[in-house]
Protein backbone atom coordinates (compact mmCIF):
# COMPACT_ATOMS: atom_id res chain seq x y z
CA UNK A 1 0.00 0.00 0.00
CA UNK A 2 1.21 3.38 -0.53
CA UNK A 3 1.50 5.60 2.54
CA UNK A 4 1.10 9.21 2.11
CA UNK A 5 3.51 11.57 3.37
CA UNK A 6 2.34 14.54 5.83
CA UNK A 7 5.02 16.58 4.37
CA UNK A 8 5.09 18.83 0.87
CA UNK A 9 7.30 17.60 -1.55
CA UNK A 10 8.76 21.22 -1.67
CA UNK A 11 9.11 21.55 1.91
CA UNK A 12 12.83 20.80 2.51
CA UNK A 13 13.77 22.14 -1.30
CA UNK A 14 15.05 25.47 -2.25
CA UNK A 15 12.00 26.17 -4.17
CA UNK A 16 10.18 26.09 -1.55
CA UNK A 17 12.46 28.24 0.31
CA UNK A 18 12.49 30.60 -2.60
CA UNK A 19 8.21 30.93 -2.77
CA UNK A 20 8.46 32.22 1.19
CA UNK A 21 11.19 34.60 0.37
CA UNK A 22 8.69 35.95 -2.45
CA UNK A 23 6.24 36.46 -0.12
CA UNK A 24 8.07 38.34 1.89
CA UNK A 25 9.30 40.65 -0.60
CA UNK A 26 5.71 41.20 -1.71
CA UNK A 27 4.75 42.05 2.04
CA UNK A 28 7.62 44.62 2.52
CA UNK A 29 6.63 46.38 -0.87
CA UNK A 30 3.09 46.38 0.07
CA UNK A 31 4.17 47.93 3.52
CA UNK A 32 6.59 50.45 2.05
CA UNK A 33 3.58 51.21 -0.64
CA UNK A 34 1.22 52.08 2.53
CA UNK A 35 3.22 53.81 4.56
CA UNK A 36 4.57 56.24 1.10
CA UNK A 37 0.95 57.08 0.86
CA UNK A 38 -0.33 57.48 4.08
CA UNK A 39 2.70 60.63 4.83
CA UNK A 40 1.74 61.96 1.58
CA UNK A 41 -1.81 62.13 2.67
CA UNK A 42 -0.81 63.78 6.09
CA UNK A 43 1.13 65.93 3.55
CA UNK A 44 -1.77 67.46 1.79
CA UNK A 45 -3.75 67.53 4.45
CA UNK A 46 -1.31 69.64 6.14
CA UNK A 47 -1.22 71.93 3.19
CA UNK A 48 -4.97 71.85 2.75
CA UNK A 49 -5.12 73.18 6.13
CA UNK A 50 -2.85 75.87 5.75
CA UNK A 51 -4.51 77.12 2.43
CA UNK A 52 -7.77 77.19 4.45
CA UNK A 53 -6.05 79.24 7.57
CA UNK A 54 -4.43 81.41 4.90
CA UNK A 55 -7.68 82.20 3.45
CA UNK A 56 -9.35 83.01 6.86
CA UNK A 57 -6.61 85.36 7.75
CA UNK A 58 -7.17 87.06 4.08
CA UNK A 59 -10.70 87.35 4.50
CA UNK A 60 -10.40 89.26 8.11
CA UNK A 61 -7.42 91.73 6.60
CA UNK A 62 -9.89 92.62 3.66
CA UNK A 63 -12.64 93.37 6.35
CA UNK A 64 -10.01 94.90 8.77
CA UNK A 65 -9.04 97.43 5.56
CA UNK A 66 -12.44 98.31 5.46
CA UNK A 67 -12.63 99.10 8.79
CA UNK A 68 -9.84 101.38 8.01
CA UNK A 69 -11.86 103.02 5.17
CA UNK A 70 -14.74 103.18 7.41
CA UNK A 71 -12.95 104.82 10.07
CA UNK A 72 -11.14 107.38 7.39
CA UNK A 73 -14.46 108.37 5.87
CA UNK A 74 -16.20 109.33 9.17
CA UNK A 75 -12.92 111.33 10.19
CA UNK A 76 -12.88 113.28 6.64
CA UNK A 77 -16.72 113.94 6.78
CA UNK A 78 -16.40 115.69 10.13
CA UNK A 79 -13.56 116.86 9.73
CA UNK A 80 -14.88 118.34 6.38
CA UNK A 81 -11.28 117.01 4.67
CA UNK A 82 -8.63 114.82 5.28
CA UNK A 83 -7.15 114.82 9.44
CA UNK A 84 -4.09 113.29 8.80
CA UNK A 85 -1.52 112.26 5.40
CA UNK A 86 -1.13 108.88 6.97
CA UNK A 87 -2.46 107.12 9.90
CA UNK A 88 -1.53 104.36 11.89
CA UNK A 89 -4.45 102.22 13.73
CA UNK A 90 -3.20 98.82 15.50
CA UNK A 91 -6.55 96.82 15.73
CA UNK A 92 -6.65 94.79 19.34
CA UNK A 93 -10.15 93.36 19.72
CA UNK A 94 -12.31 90.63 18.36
CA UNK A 95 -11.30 88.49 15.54
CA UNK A 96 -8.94 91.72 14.09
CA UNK A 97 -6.74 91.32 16.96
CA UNK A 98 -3.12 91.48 15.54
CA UNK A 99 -3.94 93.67 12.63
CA UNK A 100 -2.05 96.68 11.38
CA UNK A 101 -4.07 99.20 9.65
CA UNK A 102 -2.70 102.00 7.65
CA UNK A 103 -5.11 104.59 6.40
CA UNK A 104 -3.61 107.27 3.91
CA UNK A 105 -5.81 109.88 3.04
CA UNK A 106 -5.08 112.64 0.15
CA UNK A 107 -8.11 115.55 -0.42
CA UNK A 108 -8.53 118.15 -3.28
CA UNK A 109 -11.15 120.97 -3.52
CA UNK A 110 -13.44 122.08 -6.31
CA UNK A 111 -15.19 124.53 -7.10
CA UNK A 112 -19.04 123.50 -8.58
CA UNK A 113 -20.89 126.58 -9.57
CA UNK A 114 -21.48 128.41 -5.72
CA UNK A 115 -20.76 125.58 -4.24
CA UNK A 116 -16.83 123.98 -2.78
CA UNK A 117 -17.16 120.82 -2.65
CA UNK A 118 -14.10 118.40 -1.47
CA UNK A 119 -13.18 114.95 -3.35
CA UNK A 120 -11.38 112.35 -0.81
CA UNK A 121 -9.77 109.74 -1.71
CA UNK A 122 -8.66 106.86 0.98
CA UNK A 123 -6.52 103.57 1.02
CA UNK A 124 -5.96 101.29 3.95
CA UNK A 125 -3.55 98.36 4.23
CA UNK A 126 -4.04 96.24 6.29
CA UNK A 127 -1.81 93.51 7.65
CA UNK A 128 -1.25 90.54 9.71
CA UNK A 129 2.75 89.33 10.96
CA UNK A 130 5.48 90.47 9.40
CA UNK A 131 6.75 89.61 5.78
CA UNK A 132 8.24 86.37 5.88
CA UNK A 133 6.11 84.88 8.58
CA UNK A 134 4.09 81.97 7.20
CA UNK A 135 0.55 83.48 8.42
CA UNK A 136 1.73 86.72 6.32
CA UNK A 137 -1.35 88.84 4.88
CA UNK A 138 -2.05 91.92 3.41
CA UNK A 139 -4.54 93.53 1.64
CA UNK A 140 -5.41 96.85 0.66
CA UNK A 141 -8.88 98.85 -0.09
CA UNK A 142 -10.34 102.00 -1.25
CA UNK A 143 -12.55 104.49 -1.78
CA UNK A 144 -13.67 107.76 -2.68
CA UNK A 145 -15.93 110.44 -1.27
CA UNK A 146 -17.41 114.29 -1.82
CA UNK A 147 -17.65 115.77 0.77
């Protein structure tokens, strides 16, 4: 009778030797493939979030310029003219904390039948850290008024 053997043929032979050593190839180029694309989706999503704080920051320097202009244009109306070349406002409350706020202010009169009238014109930079500084924003606004 023929007794069957527990034991693979290939079990003591190189080739089978050779099929494990395959397999673990395949496993550590599987593991490296994982790993190389999980960091470079902790990558981007590192970027993504800066991009997205960037933006944030952009949006409150555009509305802390127009603060600026806001606060230029009620100065020039009751002042009937410009107060000041060039002013200096360093914002400290809310979410414009941080922000520097340079309103510049330039005024020339005209005469309209009886009447003087006064043409302003305003611009207001606004910015957030210094240059260089990754969270580094400006923007600038402005606007024109007769007074």
């Amino acid at each position: 009778m023929h007794r069957e053997s527990t034991r693979s043929r290939f079990e003591g032979s190189p080739r089978g030797r050779r099929r494990g050593g395959f397999a673990l190839v395949a496993a550590l180029a599987v593991l490296v493939l994982l790993a190389s694309i999980g960091s470079m989706m902790l990558r981007l999503t590192g970027v993504q979030q800066a991009r997205s704080s960037t933006s944030i920051l952009g949006a409150r320097a555009h509305l802390a310029a127009r603060s600026g202009i806001e606060w230029g244009l009620q100065r020039a109306s009751a002042a009937g003219g410009c107060p000041a070349a060039s002013t200096a406002l360093v914002l400290a409350e809310g979410a414009l904390e941080g922000f520097r706020v340079e309103v510049a202010c330039s005024a020339t009169t005209h005469v309209e039948g009886a009447r003087t009238r006064t043409h302003v014109v305003l611009r207001a930079r606004a910015e957030f850290a210094d240059p260089g500084a990754r969270e580094h924003v400006v923007r600038e606004v402005g606007a024109a008024a007769v007074l």
